[in-house]
Protein backbone atom coordinates (compact mmCIF):
# COMPACT_ATOMS: atom_id res chain seq x y z
CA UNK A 1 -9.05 2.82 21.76
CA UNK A 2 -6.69 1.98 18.77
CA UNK A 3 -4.45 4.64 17.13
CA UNK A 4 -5.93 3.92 14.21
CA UNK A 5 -9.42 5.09 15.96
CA UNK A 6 -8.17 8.15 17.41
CA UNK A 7 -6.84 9.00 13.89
CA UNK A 8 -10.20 8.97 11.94
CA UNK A 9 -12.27 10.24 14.59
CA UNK A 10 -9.44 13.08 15.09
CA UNK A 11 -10.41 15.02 11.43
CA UNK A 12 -7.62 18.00 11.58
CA UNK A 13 -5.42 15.05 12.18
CA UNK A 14 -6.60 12.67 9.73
CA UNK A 15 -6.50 15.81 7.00
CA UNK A 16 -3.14 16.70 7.89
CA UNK A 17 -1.86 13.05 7.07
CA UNK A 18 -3.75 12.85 3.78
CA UNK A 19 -2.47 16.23 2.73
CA UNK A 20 1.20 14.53 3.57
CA UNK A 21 0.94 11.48 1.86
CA UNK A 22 -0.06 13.91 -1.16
CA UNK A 23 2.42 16.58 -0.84
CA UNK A 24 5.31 13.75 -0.71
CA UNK A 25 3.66 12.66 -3.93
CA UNK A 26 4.06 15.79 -5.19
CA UNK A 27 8.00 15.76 -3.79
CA UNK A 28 8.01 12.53 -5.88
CA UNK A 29 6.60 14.31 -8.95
CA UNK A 30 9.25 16.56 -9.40
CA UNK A 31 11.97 14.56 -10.10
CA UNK A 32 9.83 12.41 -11.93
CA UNK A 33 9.12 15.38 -14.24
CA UNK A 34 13.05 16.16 -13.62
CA UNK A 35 15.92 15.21 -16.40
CA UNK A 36 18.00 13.37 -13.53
CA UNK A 37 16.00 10.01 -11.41
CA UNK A 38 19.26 10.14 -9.67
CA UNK A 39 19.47 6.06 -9.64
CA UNK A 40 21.61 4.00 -7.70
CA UNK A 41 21.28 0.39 -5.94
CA UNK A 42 20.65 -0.64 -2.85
CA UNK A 43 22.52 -3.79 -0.98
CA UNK A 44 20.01 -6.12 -2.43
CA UNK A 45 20.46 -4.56 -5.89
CA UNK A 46 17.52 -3.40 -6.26
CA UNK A 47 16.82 0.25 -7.69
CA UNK A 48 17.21 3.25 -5.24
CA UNK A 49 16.04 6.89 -6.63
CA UNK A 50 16.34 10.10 -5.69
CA UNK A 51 12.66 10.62 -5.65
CA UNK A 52 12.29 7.46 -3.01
CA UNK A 53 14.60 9.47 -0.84
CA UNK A 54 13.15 12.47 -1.10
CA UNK A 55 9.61 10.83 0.12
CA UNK A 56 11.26 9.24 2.86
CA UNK A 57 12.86 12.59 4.41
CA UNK A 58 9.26 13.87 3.94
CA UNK A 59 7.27 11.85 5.49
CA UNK A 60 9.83 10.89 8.31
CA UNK A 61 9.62 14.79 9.26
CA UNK A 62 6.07 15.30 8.41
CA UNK A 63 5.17 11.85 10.73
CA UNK A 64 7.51 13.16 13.42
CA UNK A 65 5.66 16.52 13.95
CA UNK A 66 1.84 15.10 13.32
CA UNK A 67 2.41 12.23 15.85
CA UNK A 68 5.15 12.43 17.65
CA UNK A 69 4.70 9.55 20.17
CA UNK A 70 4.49 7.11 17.17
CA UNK A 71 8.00 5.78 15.77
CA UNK A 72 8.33 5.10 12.10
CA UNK A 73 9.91 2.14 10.33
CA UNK A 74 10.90 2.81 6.63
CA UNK A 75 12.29 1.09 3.64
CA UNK A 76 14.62 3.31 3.53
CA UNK A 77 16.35 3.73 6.86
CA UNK A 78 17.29 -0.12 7.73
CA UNK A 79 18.01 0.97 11.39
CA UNK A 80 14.88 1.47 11.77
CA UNK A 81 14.00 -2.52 11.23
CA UNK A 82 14.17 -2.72 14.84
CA UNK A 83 11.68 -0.90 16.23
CA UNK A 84 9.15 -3.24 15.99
CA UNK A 85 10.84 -5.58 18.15
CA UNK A 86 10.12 -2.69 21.24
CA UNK A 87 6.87 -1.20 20.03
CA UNK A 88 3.26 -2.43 19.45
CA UNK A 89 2.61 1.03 17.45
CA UNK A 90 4.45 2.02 14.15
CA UNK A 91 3.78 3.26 11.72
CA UNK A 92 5.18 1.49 8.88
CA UNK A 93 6.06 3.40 5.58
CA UNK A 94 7.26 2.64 1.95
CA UNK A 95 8.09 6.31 0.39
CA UNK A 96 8.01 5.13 -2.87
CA UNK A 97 6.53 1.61 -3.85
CA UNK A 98 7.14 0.87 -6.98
CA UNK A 99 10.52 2.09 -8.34
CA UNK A 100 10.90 -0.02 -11.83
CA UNK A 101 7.47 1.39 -12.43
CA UNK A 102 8.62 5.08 -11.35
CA UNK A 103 12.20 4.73 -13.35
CA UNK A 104 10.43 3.38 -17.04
CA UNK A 105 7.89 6.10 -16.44
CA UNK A 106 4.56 4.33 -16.56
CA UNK A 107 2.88 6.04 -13.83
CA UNK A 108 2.36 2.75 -11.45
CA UNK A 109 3.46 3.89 -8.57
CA UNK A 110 2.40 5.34 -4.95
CA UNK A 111 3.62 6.52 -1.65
CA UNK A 112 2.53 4.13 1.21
CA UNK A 113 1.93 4.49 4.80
CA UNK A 114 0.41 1.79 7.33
CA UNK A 115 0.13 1.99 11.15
CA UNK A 116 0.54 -1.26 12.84
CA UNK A 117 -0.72 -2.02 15.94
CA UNK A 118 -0.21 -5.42 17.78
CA UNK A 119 0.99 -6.98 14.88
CA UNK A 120 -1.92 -6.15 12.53
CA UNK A 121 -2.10 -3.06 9.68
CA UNK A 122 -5.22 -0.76 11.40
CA UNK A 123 -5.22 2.15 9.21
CA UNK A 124 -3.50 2.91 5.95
CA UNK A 125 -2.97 5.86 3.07
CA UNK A 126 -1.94 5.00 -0.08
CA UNK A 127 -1.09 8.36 -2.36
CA UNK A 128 -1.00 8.12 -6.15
CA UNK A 129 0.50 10.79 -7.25
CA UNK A 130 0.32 10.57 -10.75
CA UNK A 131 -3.55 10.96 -10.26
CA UNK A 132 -2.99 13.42 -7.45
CA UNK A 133 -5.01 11.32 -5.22
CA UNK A 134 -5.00 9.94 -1.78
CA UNK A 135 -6.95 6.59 -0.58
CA UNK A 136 -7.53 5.88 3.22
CA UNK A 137 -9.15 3.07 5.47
CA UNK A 138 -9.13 0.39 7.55
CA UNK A 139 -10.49 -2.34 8.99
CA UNK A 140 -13.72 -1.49 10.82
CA UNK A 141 -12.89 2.27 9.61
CA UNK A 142 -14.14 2.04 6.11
CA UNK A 143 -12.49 3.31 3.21
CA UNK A 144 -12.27 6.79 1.40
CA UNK A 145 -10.62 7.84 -1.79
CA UNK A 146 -9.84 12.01 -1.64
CA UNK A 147 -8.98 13.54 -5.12
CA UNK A 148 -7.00 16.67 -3.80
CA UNK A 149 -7.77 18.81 -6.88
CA UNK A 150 -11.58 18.64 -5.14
CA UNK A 151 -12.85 20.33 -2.45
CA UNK A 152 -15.80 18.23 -1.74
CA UNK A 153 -15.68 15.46 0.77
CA UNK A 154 -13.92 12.45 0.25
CA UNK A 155 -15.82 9.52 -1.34
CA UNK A 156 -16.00 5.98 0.37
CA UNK A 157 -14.93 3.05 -1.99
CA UNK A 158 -16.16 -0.29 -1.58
CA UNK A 159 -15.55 -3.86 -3.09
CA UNK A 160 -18.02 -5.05 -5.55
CA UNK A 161 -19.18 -9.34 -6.20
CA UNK A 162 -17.10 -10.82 -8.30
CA UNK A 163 -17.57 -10.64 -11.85
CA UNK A 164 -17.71 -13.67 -13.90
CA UNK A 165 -15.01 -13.82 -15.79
CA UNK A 166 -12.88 -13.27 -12.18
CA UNK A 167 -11.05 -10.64 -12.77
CA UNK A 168 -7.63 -11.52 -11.32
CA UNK A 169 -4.34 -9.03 -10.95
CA UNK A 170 -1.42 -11.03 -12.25
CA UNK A 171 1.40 -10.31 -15.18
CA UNK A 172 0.70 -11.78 -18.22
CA UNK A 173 4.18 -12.31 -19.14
CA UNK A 174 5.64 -13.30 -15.30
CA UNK A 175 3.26 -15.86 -14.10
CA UNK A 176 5.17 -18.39 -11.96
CA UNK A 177 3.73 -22.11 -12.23
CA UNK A 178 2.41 -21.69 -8.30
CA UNK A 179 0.57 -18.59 -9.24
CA UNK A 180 -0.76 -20.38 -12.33
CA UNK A 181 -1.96 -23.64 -10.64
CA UNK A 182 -3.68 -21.11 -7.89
CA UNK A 183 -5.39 -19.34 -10.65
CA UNK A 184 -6.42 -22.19 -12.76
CA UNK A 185 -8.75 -23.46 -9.64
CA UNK A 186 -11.04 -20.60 -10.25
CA UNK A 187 -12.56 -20.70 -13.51
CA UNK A 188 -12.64 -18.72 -16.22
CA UNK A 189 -10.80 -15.29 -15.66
CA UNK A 190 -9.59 -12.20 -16.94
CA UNK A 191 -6.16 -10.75 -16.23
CA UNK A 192 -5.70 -7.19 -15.12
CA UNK A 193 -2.54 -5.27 -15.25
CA UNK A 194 -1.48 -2.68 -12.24
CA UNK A 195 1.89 -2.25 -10.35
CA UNK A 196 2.92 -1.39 -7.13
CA UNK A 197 -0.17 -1.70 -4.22
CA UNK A 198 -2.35 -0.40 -6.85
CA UNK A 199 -3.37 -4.01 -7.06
CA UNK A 200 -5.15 -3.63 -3.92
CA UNK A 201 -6.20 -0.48 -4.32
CA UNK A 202 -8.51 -2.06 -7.89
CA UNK A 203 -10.05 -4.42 -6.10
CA UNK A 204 -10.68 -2.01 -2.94
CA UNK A 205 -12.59 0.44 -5.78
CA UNK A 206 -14.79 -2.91 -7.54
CA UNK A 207 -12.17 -2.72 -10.85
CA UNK A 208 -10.68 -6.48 -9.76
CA UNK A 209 -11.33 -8.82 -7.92
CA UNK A 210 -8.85 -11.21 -6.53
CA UNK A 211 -4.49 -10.93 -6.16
CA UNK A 212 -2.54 -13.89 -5.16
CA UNK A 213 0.95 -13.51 -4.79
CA UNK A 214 2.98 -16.56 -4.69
CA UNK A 215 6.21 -14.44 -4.81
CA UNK A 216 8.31 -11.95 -2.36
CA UNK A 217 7.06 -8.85 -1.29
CA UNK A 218 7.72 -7.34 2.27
CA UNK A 219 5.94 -5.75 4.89
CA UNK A 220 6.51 -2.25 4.00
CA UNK A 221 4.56 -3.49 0.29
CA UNK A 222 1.03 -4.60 1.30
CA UNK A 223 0.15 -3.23 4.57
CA UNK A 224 -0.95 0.36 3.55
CA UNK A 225 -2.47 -1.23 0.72
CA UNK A 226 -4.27 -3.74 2.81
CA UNK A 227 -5.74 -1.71 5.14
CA UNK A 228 -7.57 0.37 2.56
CA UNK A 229 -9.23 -2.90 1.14
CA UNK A 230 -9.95 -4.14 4.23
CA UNK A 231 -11.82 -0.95 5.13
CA UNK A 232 -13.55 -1.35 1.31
CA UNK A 233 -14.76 -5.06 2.42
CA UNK A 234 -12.17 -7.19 0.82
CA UNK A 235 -9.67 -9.01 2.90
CA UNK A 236 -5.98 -10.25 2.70
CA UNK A 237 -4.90 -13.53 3.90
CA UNK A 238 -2.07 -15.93 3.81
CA UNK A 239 -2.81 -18.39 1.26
CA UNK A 240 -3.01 -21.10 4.24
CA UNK A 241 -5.80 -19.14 5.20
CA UNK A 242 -4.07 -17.04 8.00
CA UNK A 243 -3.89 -13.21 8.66
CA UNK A 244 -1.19 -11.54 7.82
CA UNK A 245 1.24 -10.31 10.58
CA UNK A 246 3.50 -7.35 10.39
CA UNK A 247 6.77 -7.09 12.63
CA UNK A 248 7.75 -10.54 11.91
CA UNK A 249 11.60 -10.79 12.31
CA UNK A 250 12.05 -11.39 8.71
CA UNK A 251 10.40 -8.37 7.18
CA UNK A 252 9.16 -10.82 3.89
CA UNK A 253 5.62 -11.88 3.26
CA UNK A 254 4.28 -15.08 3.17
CA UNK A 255 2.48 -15.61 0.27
CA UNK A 256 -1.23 -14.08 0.52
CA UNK A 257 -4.30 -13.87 -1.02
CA UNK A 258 -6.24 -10.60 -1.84
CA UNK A 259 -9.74 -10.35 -3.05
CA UNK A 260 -12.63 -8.73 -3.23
CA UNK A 261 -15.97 -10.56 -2.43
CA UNK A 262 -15.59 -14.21 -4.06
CA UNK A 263 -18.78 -15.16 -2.37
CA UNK A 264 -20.93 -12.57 -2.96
């Protein structure tokens, strides 16, 4: 049986990691609410924060006592890189995704955790904290979204048909001529606005429908996110049609595909 398996069917355990992926929110939250983000720059130059830090110590403690016999990789600790080179089972975590949209204060971002198993993303949670809510899933698993404020169950999410216009995830303003020639095969369409894997997460919930993304992103970026809309029915592909791998050497994406159901 898969980790991933063992997790949902395991419901102490599985409520335990969804109350972890909100409480680092919450860790997140309070220097969001703070007067000092604490910003510095990492070796690629791109934004570090003391909020993404803070999340990472979390959830590399709170991962380390829940399931111990699972090693973690993490944006944050690039020693860590390595470990999928010796282990089929990871779990793979992004503390923060979505820094520029945590630093100009616009609410778009969420804490991200995936657990990869032979090269695939089985099982994912993907916090928002801003909306103090949690989404879950995976392939085969289904997928749940748990507003922590409510006691009551947590509710399943699914994708819905496309709607005609499509309703595709892309930046107005930032549209590369790849992304626009991949875009202008489909019709008429509508563009919707969302950062960080939030873009998944609208078409996992029936609020989008498709998210190609003819630009970098890395591992840590999508595979949370793609687990939950795989478990909702939508899927995430290379845009040569492939699956997506995780614990490639080079930890950057190919360019994928996500959507919703296009032929329904």
């Amino acid at each position: 049986m898969l980790q991933a398996q063992k997790i949902v069917t395991n419901s102490t355990l599985l409520a335990e990691l969804v109350q972890l992926t909100n409480d680092a929110g919450d860790a997140i939250l309070e220097i969001y609410h703070s007067d000092d983000f604490g910003i510095g720059s990492k070796a690629d130059a791109s934004p570090v924060t003391a909020a993404d830090l803070a999340a990472h110590h979390f959830l590399m403690a709170g991962l380390k006592r829940l399931t111990p016999h699972i090693p973690v990789v993490s944006e944050e600790d690039a020693d860590s890189l390595k470990i999928p080179h010796y282990n089929a089972c990871y779990w793979l975590i992004d503390p923060l995704d979505g820094t520029k949209e945590f630093i100009s204060k616009n609410g778009e971002f969420t804490v991200n955790l995936a657990l990869i198993e032979e090269h695939k993303t089985s099982f994912g949670l993907v916090g928002v904290p801003v909306a103090n809510t949690v989404y879950w899933g995976g392939n085969t698993l289904g997928a749940f979204k748990q507003l922590q404020s409510d006691p009551s169950p947590a509710s399943p999410i699914k994708c819905i048909a496309a709607q005609n216009p499509i309703r595709v995830l892309a930046s107005k303003s930032h549209l590369n001529d790849a992304t626009k020639n991949l875009i202008g095969t489909l019709g008429p369409v509508t563009l919707v606005q969302a950062g960080s894997s939030l873009k998944f997460i609208r078409i996992a919930e029936g609020l989008a429908d498709y998210y190609p993304r003819l630009a970098p992103t890395c591992e840590w970026d999508t595979a949370a996110a793609q687990a939950v809309l795989e478990g909702a029915g939508g899927s995430v592909k290379q845009v040569s049609g492939e699956t997506m791998m995780y614990g490639k050497s080079d930890i950057l994406n190919p360019f994928f595909v996500a959507s919703g159901k296009l032929g329904a």
